[in-house]
N, C-alpha and C. Protein backbone atom coordinates (compact mmCIF):
# COMPACT_ATOMS: atom_id res chain seq x y z
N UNK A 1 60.66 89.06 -17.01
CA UNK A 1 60.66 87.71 -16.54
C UNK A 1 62.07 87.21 -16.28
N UNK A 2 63.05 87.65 -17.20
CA UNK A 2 64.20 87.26 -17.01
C UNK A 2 64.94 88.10 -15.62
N UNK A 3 63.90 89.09 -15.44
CA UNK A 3 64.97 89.41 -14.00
C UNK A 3 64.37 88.65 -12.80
N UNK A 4 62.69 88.60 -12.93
CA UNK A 4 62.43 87.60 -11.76
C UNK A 4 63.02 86.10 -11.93
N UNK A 5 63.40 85.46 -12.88
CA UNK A 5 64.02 84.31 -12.74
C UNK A 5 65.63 83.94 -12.24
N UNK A 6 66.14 85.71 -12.91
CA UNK A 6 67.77 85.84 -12.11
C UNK A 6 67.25 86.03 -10.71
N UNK A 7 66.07 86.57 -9.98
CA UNK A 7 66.29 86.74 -8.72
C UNK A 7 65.89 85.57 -7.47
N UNK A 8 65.32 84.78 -8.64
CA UNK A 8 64.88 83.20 -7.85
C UNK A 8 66.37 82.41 -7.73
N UNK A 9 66.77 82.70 -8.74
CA UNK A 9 68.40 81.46 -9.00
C UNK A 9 68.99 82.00 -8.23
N UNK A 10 68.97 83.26 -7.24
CA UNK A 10 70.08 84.07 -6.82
C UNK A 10 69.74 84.11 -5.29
N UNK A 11 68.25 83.82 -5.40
CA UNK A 11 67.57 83.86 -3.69
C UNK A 11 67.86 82.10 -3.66
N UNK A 12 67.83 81.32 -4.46
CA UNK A 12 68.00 80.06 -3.88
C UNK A 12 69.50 79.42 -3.90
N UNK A 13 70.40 80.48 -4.24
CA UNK A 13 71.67 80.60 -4.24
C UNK A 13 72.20 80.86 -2.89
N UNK A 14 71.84 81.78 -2.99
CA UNK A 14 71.71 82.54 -1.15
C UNK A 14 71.35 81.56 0.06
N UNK A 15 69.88 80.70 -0.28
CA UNK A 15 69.29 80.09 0.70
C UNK A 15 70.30 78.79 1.12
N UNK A 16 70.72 78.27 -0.33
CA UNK A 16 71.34 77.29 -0.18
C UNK A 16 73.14 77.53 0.09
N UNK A 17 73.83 78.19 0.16
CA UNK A 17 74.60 78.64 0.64
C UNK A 17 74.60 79.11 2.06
N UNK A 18 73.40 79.70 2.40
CA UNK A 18 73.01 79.98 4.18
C UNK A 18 73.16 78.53 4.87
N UNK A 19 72.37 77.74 4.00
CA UNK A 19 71.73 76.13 4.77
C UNK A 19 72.96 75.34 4.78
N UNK A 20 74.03 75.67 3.75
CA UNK A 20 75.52 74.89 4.02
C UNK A 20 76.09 74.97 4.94
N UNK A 21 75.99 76.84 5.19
CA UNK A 21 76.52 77.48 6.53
C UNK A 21 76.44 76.84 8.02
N UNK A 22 74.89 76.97 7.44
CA UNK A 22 74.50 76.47 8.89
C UNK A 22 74.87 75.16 9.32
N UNK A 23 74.66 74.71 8.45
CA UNK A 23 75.11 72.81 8.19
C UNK A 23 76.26 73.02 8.97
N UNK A 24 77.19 73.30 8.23
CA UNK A 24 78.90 73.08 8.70
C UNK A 24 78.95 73.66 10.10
N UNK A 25 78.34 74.73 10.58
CA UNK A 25 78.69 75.36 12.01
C UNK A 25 78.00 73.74 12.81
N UNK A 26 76.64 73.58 12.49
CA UNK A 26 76.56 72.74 13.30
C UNK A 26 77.45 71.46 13.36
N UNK A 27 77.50 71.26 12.45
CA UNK A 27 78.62 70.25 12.57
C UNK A 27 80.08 70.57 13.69
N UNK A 28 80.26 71.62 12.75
CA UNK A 28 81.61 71.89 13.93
C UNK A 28 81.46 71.77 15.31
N UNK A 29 80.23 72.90 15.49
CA UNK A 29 79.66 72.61 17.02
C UNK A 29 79.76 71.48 17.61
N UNK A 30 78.60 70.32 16.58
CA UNK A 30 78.66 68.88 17.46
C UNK A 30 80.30 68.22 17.94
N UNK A 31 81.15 68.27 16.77
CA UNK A 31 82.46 67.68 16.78
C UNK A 31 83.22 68.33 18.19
N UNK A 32 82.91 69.94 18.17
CA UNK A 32 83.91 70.50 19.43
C UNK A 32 83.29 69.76 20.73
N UNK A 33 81.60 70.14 20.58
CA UNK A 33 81.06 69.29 21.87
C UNK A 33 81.73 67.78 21.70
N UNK A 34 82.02 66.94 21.14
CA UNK A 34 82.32 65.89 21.30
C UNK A 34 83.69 65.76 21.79
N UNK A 35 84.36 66.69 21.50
CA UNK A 35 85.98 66.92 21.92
C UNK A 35 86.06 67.08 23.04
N UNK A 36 85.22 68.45 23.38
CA UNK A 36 85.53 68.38 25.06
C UNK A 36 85.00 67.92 26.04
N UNK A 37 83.49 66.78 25.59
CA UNK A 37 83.50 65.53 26.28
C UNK A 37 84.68 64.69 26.70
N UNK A 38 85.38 63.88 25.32
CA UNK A 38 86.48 63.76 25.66
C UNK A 38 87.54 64.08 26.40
N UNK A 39 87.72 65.27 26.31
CA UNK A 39 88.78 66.27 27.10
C UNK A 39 88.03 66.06 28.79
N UNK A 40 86.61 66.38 29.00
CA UNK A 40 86.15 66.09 30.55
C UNK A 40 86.52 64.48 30.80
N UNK A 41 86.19 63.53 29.86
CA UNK A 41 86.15 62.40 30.33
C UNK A 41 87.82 62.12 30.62
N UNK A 42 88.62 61.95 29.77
CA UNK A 42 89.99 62.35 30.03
C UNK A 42 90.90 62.71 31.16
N UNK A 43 89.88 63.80 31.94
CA UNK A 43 90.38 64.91 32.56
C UNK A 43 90.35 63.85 34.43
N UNK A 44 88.80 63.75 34.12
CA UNK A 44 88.06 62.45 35.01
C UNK A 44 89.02 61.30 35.08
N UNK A 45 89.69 60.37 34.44
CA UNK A 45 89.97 59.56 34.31
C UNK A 45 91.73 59.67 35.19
N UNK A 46 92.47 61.05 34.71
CA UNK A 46 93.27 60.92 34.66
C UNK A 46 93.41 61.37 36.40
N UNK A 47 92.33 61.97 36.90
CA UNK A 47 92.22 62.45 38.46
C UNK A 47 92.12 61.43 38.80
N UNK A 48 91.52 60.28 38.53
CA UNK A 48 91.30 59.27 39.53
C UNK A 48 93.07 58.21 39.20
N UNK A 49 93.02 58.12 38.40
CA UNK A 49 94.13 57.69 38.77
C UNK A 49 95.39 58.01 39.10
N UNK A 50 95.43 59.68 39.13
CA UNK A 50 96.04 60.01 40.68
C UNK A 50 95.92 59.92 41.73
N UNK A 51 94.76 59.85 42.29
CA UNK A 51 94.06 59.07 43.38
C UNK A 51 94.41 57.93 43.83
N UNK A 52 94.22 57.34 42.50
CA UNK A 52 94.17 55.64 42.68
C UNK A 52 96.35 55.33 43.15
N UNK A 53 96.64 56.13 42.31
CA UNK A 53 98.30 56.04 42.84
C UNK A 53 98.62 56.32 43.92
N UNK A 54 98.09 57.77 44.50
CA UNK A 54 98.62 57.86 45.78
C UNK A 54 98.02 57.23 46.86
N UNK A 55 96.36 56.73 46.68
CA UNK A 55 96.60 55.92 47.52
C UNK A 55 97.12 54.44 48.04
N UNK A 56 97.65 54.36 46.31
CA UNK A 56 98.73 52.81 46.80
C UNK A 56 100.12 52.98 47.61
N UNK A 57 100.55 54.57 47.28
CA UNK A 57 101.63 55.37 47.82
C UNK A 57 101.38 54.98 49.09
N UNK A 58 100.21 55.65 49.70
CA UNK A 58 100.04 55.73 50.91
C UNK A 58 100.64 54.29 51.97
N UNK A 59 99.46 53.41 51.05
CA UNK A 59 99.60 52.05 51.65
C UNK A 59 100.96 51.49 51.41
N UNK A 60 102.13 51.25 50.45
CA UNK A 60 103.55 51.27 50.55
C UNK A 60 103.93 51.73 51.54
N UNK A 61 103.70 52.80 51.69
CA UNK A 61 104.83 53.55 52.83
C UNK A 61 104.11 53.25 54.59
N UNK A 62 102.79 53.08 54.61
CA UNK A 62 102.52 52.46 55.73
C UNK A 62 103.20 50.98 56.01
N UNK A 63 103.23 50.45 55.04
CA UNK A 63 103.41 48.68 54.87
C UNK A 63 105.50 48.84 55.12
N UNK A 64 106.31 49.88 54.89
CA UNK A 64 106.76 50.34 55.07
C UNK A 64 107.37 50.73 56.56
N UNK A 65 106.39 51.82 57.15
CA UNK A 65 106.41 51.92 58.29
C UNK A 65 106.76 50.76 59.14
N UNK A 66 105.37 50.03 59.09
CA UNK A 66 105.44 48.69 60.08
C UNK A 66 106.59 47.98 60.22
N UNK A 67 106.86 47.78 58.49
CA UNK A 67 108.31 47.12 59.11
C UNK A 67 109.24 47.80 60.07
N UNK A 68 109.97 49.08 59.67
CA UNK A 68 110.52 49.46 60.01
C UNK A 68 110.44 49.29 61.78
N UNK A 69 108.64 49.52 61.99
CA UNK A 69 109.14 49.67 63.72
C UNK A 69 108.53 47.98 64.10
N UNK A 70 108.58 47.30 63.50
CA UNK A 70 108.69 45.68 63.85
C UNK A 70 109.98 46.13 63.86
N UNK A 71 110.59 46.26 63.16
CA UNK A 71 112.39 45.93 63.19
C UNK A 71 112.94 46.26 64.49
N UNK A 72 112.34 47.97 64.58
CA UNK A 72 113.12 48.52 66.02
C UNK A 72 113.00 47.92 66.83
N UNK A 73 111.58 47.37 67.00
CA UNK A 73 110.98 46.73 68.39
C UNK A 73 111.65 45.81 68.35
N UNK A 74 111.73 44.65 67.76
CA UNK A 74 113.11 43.38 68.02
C UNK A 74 114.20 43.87 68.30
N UNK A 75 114.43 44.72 67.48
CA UNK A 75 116.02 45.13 67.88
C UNK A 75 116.34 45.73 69.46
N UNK A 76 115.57 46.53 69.75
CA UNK A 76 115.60 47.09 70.60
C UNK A 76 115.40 46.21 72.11
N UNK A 77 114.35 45.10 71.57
CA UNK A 77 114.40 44.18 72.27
C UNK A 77 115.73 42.90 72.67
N UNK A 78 116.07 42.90 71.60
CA UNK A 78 117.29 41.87 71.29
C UNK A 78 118.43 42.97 71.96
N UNK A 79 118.53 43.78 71.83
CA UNK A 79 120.07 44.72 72.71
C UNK A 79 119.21 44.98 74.28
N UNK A 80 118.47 45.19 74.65
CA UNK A 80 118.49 44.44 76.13
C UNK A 80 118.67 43.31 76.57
N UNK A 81 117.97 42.23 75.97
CA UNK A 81 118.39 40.97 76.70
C UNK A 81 120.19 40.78 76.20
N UNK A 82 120.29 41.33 75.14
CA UNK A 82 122.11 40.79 74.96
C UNK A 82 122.49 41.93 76.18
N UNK A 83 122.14 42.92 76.61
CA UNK A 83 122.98 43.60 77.90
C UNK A 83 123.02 43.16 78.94
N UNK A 84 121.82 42.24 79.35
CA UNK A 84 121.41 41.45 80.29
C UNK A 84 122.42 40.39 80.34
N UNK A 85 122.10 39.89 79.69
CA UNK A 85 123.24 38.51 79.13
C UNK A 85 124.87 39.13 79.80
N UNK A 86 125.10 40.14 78.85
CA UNK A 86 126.70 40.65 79.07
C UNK A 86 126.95 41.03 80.26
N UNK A 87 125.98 41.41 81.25
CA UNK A 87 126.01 41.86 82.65
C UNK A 87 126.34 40.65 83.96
N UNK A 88 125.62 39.92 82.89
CA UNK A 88 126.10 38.04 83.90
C UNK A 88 127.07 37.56 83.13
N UNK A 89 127.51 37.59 82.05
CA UNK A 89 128.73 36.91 81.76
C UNK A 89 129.90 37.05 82.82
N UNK A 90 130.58 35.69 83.37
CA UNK A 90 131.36 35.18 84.35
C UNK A 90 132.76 35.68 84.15
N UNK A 91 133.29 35.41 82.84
CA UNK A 91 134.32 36.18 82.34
C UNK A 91 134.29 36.76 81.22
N UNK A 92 135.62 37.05 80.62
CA UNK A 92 135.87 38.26 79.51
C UNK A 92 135.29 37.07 77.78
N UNK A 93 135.82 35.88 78.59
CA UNK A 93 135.86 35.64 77.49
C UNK A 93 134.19 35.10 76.79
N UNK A 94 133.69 35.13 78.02
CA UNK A 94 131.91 34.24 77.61
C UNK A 94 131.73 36.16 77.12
N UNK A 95 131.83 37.06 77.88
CA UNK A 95 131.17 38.44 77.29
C UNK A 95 131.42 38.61 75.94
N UNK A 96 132.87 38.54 75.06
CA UNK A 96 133.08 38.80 73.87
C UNK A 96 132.26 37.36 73.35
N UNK A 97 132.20 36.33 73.60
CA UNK A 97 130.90 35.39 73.03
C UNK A 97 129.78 35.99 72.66
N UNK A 98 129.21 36.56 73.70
CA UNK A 98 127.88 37.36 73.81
C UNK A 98 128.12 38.10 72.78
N UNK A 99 128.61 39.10 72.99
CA UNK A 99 128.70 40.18 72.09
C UNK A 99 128.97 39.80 70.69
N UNK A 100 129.82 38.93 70.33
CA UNK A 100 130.14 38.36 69.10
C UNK A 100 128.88 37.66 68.45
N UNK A 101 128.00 37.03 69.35
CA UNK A 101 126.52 36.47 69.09
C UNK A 101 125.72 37.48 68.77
N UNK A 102 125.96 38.54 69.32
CA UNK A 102 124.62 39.44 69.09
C UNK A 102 124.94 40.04 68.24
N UNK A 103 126.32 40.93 68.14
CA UNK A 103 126.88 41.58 66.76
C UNK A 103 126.36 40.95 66.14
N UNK A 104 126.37 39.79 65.60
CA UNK A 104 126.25 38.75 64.22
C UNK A 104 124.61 38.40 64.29
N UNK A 105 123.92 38.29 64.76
CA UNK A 105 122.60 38.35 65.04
C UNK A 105 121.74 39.87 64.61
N UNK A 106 122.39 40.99 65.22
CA UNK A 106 121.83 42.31 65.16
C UNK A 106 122.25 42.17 63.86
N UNK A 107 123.52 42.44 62.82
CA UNK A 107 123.79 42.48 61.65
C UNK A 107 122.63 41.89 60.75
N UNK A 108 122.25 40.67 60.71
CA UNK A 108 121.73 39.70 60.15
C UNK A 108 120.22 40.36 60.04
N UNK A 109 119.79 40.95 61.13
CA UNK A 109 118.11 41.14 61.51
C UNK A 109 118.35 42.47 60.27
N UNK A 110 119.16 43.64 60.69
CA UNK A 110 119.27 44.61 59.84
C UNK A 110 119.09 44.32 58.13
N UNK A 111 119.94 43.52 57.93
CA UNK A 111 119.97 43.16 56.47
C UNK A 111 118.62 42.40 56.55
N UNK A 112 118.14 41.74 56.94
CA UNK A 112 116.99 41.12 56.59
C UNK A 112 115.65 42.19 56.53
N UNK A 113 116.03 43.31 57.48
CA UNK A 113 114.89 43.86 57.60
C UNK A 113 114.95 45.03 56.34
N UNK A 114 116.26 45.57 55.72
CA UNK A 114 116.44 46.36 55.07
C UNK A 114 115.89 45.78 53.46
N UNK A 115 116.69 44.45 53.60
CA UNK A 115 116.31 43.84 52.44
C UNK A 115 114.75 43.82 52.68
N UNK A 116 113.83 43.94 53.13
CA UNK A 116 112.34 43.29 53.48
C UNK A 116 111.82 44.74 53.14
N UNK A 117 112.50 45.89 53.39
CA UNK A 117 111.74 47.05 53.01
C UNK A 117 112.01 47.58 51.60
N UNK A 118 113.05 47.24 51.43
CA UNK A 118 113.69 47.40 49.79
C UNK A 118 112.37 46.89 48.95
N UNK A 119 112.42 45.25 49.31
CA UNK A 119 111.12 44.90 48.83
C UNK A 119 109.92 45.49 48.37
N UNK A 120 109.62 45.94 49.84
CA UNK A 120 108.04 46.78 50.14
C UNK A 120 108.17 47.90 48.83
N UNK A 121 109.31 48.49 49.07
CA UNK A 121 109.09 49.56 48.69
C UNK A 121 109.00 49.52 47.07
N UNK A 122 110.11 48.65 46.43
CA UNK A 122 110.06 48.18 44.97
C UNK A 122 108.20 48.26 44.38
N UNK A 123 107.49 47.29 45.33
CA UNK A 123 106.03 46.71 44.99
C UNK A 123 105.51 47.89 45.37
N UNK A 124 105.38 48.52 46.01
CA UNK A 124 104.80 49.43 46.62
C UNK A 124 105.17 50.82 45.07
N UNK A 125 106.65 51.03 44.79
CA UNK A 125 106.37 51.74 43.64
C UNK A 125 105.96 51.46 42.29
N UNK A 126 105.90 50.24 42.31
CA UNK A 126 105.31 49.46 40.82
C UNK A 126 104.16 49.43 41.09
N UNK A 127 103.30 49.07 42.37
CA UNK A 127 102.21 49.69 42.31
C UNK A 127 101.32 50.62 41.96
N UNK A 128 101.85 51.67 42.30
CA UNK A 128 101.58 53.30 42.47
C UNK A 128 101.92 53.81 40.96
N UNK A 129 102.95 53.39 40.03
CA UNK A 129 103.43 54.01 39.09
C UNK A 129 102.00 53.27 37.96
N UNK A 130 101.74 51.86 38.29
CA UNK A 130 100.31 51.62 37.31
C UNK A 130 99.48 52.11 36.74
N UNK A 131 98.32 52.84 37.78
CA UNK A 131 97.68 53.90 37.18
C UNK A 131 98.25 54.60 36.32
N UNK A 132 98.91 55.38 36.46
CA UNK A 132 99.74 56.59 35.79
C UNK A 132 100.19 56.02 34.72
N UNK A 133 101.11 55.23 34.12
CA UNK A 133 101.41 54.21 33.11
C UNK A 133 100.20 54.36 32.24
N UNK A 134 98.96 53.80 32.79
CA UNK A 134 98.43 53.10 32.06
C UNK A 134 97.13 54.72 31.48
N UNK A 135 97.10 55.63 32.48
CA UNK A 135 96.92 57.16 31.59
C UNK A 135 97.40 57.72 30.64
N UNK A 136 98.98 57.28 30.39
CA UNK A 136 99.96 57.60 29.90
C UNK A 136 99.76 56.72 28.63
N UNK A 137 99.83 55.49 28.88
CA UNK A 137 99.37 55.03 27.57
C UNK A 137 97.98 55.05 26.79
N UNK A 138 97.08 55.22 27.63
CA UNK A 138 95.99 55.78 27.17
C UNK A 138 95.84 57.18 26.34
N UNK A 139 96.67 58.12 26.66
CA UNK A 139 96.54 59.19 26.04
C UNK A 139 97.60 59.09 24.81
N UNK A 140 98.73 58.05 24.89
CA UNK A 140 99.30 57.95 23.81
C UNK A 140 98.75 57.51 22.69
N UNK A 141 97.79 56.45 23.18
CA UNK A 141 97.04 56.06 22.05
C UNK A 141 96.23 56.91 21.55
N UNK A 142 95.17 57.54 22.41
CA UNK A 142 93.93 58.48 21.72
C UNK A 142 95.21 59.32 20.71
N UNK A 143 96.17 59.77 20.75
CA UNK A 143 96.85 60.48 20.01
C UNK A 143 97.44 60.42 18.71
N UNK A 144 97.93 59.16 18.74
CA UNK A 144 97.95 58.35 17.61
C UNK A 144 96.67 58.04 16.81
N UNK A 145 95.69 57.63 17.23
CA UNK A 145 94.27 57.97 16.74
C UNK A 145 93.50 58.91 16.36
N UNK A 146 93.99 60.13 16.76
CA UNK A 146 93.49 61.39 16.19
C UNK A 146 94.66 61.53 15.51
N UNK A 147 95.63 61.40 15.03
CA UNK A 147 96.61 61.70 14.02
C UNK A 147 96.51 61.06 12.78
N UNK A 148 95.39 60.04 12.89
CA UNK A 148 95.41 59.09 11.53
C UNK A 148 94.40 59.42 11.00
């Protein structure tokens, strides 16, 4: 009797040591599945807001563009009629007028237009850098959160 009772304490030793086993794998299992949910959702998140950046990129540098050829087109416009102008000037001295008008005019449009894209472009990269920032701090945090 005493050996069938060592072999009950020893089979339910066994059983219950198997059923821990199993316990803990599943567990682990669930936890990894839950990780690399995370890790997909993560993964998801962090594509789109590459997306989401470059296409603010995009739109900067179009917004960008425009200026630039608004600019040419005045300009380009503004140095014909000043050639026009300089072609009828009567004497030397109304031509260096002209020219002194338009120098100082063309100067002025440049800086305004340079300054105007400086602009664009500032907003246009604070734009674009958002997303990304805000992945960036997102993953800083989950990190700090799994460290505690």
């Amino acid at each position: 009797m005493a050996t069938k009772a060592k072999t009950n304490e020893t089979a339910e030793a066994v059983e219950e040591a198997f059923t821990a086993s199993t316990d803990a794998m599943k567990e682990g299992f669930d936890k990894a599945l839950v990780g690399y949910d995370e890790i997909a959702a993560a993964s998801k998140e962090n594509t789109d807001a590459l997306v989401e950046a470059m296409t603010l990129s995009q739109k900067g540098l179009e917004a960008i563009n425009t200026e630039a050829l608004t600019y040419s087109k005045q300009a380009l416009e503004e140095g014909v009629a000043a050639t026009k102008a300089a072609f009828g000037a009567k004497t030397v001295q109304e031509l260096i007028e002209l020219n002194t008008t338009y120098t100082k005019s063309a100067f002025d449009a440049y800086l305004g237009a340079a300054t105007k894209i400086g602009e664009i472009w500032t907003a246009a990269a604070k734009d674009a850098s958002a997303p990304l920032n805000a992945r960036v701090n997102a993953t800083v945090e989950a990190a700090q959160t799994a460290a505690k």
